[in-house]
N, C-alpha and C. Protein backbone atom coordinates (compact mmCIF):
# COMPACT_ATOMS: atom_id res chain seq x y z
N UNK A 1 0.85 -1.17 0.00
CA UNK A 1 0.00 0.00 0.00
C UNK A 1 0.89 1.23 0.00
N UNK A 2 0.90 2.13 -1.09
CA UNK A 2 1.84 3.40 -1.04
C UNK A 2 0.94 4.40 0.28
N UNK A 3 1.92 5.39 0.34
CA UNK A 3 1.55 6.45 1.64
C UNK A 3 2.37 7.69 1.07
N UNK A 4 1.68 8.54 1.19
CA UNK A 4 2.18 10.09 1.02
C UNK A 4 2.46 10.60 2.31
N UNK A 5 3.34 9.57 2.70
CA UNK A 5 4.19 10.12 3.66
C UNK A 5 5.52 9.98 3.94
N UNK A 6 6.60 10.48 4.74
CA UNK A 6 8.05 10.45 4.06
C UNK A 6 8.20 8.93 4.08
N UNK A 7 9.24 8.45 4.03
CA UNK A 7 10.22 7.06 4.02
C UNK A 7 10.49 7.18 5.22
N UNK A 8 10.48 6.08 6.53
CA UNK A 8 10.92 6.01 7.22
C UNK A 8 12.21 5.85 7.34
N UNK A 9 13.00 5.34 6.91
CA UNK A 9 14.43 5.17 6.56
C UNK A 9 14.98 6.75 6.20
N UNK A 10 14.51 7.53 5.14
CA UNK A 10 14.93 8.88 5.27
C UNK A 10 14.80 9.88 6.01
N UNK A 11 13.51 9.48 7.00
CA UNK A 11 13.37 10.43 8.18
C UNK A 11 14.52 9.75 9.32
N UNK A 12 14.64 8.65 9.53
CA UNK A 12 16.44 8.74 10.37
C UNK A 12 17.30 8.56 9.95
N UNK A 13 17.91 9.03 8.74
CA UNK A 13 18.81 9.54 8.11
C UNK A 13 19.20 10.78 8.31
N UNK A 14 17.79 11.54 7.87
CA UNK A 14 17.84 12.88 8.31
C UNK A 14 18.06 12.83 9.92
N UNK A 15 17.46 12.17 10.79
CA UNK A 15 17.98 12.71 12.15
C UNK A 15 18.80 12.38 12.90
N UNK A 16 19.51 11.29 12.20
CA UNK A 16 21.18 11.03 12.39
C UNK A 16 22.20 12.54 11.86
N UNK A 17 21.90 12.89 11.05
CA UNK A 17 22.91 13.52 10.18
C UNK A 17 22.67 15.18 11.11
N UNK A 18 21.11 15.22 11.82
CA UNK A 18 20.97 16.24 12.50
C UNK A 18 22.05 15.91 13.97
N UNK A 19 21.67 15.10 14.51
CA UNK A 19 22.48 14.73 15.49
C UNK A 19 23.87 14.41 15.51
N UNK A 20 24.36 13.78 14.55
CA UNK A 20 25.81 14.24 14.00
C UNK A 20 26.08 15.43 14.38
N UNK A 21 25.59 16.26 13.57
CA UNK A 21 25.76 17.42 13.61
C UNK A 21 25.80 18.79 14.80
N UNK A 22 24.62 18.19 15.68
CA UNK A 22 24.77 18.67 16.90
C UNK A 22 25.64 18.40 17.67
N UNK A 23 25.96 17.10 17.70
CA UNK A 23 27.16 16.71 18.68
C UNK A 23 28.65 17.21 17.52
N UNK A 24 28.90 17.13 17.12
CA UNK A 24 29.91 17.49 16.21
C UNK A 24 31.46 18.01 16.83
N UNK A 25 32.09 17.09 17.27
CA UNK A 25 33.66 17.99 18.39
C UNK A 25 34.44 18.23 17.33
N UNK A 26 34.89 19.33 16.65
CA UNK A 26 35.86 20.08 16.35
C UNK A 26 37.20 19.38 16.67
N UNK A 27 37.51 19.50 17.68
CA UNK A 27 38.97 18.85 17.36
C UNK A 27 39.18 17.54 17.24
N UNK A 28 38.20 16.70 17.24
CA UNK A 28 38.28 15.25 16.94
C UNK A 28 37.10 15.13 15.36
N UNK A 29 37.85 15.18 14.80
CA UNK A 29 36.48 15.39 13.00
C UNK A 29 36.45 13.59 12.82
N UNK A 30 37.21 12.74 13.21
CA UNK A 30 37.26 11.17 13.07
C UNK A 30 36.38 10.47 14.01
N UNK A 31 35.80 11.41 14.89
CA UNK A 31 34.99 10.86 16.23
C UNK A 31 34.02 11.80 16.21
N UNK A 32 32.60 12.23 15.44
CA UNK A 32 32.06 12.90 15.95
C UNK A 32 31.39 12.51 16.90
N UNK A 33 30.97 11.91 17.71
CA UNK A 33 30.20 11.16 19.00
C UNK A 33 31.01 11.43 19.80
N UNK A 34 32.33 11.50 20.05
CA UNK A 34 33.44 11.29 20.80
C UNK A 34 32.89 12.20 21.97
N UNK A 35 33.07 13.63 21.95
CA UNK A 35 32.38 14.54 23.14
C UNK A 35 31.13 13.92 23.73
N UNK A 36 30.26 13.98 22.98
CA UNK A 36 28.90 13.20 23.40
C UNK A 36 28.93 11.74 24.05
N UNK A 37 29.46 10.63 24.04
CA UNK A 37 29.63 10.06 24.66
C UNK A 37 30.96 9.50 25.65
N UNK A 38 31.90 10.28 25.87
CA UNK A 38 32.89 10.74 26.17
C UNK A 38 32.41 10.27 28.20
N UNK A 39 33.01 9.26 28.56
CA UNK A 39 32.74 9.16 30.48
C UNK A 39 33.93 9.81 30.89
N UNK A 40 33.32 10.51 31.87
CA UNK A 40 34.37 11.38 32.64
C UNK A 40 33.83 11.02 34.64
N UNK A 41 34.59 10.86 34.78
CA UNK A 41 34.62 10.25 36.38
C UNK A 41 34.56 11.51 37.00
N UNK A 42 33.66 11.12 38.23
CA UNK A 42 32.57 12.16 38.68
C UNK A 42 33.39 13.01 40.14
N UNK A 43 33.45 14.45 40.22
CA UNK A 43 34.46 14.63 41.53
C UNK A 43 34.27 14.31 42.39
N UNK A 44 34.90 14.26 43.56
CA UNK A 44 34.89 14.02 44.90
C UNK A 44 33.47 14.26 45.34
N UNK A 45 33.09 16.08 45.22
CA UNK A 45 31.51 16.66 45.82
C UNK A 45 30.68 15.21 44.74
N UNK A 46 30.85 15.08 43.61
CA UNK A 46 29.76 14.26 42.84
C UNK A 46 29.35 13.15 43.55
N UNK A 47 30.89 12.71 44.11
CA UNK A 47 30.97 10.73 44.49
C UNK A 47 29.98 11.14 46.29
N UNK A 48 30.36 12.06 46.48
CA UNK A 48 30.09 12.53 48.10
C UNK A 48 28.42 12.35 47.91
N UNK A 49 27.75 13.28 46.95
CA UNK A 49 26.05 13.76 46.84
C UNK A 49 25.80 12.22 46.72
N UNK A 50 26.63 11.53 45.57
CA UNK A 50 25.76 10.14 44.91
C UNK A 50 25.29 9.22 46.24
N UNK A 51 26.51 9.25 46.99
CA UNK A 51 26.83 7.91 48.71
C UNK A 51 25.84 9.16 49.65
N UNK A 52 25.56 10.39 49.53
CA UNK A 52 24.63 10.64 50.59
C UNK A 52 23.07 10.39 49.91
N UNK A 53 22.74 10.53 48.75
CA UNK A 53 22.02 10.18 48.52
C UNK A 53 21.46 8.73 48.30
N UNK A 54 22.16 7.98 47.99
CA UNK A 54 22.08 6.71 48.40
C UNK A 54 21.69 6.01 49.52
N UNK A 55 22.56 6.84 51.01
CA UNK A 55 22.34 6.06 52.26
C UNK A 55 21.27 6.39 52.65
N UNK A 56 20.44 8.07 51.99
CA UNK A 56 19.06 8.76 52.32
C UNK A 56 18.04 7.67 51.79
N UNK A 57 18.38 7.14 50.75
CA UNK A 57 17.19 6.52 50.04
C UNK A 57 16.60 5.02 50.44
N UNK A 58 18.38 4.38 50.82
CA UNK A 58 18.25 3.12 51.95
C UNK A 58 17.69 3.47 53.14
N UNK A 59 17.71 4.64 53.70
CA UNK A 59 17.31 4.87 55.55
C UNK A 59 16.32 5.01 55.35
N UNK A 60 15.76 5.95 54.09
CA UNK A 60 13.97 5.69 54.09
C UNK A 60 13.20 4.06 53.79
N UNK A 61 14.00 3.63 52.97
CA UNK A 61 13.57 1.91 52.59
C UNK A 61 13.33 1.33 53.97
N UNK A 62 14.47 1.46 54.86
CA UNK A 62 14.53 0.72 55.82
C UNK A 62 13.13 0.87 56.82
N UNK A 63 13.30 2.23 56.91
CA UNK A 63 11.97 2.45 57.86
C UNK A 63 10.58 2.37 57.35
N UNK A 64 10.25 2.11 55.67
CA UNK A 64 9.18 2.15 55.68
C UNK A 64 9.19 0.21 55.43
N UNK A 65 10.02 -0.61 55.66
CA UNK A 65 9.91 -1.84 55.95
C UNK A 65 9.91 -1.89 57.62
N UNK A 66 10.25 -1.28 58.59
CA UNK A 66 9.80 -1.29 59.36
C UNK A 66 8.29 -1.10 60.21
N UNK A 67 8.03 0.21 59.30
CA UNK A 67 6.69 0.62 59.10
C UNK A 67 5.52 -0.50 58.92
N UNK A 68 6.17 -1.31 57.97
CA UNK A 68 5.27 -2.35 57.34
C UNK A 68 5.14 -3.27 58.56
N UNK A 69 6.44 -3.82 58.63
CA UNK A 69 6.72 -5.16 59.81
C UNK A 69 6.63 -4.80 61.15
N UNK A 70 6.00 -3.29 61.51
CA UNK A 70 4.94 -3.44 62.80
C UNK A 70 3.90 -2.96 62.67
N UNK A 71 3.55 -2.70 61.48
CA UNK A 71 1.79 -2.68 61.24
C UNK A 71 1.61 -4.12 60.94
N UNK A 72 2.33 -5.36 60.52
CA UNK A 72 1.80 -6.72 60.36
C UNK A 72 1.96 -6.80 61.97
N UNK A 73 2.00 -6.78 62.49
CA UNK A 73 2.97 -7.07 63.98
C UNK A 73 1.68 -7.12 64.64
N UNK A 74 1.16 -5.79 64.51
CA UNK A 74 -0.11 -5.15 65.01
C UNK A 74 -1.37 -5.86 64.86
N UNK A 75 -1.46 -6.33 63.50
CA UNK A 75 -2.95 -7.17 62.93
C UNK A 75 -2.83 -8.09 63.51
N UNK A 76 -1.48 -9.08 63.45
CA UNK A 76 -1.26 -10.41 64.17
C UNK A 76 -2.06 -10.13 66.00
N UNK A 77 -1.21 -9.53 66.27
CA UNK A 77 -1.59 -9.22 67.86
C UNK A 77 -3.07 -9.07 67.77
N UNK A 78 -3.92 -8.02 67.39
CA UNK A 78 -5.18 -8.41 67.33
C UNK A 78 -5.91 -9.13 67.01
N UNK A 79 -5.24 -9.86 65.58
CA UNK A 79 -6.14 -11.32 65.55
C UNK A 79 -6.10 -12.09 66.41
N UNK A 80 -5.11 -12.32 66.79
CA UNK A 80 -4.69 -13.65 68.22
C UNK A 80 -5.50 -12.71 69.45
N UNK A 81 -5.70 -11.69 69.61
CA UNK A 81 -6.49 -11.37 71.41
C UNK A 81 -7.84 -12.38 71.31
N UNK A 82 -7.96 -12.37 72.99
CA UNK A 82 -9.02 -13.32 73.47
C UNK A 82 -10.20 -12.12 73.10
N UNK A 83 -10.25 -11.06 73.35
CA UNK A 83 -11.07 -9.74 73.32
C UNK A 83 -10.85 -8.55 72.79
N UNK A 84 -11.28 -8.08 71.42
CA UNK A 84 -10.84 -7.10 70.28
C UNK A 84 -10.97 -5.93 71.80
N UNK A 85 -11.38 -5.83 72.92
CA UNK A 85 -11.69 -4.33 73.60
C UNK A 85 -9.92 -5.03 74.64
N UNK A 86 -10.12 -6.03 75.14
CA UNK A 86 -8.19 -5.86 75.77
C UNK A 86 -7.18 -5.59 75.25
N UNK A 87 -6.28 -5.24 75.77
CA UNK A 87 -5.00 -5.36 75.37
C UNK A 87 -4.19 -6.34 75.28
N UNK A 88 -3.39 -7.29 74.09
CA UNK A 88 -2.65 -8.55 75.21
C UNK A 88 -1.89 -8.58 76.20
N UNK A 89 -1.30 -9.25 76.53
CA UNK A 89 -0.31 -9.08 77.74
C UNK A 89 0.81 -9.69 76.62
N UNK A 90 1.93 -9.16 77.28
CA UNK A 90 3.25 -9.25 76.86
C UNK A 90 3.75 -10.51 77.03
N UNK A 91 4.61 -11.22 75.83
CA UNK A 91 5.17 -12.64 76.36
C UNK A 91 5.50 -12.95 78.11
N UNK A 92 5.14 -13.60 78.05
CA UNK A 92 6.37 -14.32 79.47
C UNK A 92 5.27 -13.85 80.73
N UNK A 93 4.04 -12.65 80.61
CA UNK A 93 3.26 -11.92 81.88
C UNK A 93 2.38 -12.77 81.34
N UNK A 94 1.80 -13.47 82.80
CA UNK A 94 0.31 -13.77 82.38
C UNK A 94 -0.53 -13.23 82.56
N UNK A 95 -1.60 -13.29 81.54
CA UNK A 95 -2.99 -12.36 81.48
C UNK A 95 -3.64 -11.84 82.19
N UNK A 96 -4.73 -11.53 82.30
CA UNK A 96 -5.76 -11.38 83.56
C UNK A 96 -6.58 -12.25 84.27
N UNK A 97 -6.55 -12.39 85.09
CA UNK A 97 -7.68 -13.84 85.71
C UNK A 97 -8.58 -13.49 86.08
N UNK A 98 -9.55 -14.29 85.83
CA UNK A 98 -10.76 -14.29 86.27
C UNK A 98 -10.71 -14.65 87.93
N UNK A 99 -11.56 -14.19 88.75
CA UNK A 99 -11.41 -14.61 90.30
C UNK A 99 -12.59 -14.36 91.06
């Protein structure tokens, strides 16, 4: 089925040759990509932000798994009470007696 619309193949042609072109380093004409993908190791302040941001993002993980594993903590404890209106008693104390 023809289409009066461009060639896909010539529309990224054209936007290779644009992007070539944008990236384009001057003193390397055998590498134009070369600047553009060029890794450069990150300074000291960079490596510093990346490891504080990192240990920020673990300390929040941590606590909202904590978060989790005493709100399960919580349901457990109330499913197991003898009476949704008591409180339980703590391992090892025994309960309340009847008398």
């Amino acid at each position: 089925m023809a289409s009066n619309g461009p060639d896909p193949r010539e529309f990224l042609e054209q936007a290779q040759r644009m992007l070539r072109e944008l990236f384009r380093d001057r003193d390397t004409p055998d590498e134009p990509w070369a600047a553009a993908t060029r890794r450069r190791e990150p300074s000291a302040e960079e490596r510093r932000e990346n490891l504080t941001f990192a240990l920020a993002t673990r300390a929040v993980e941590a606590l909202e798994d904590l978060a989790l594993n005493v709100a399960a903590m919580r349901q457990r404890l109330e499913r197991t009470a003898p009476d949704a209106g008591e409180t339980p008693s703590p391992p090892g104390h025994p309960g309340p007696t009847a008398g």
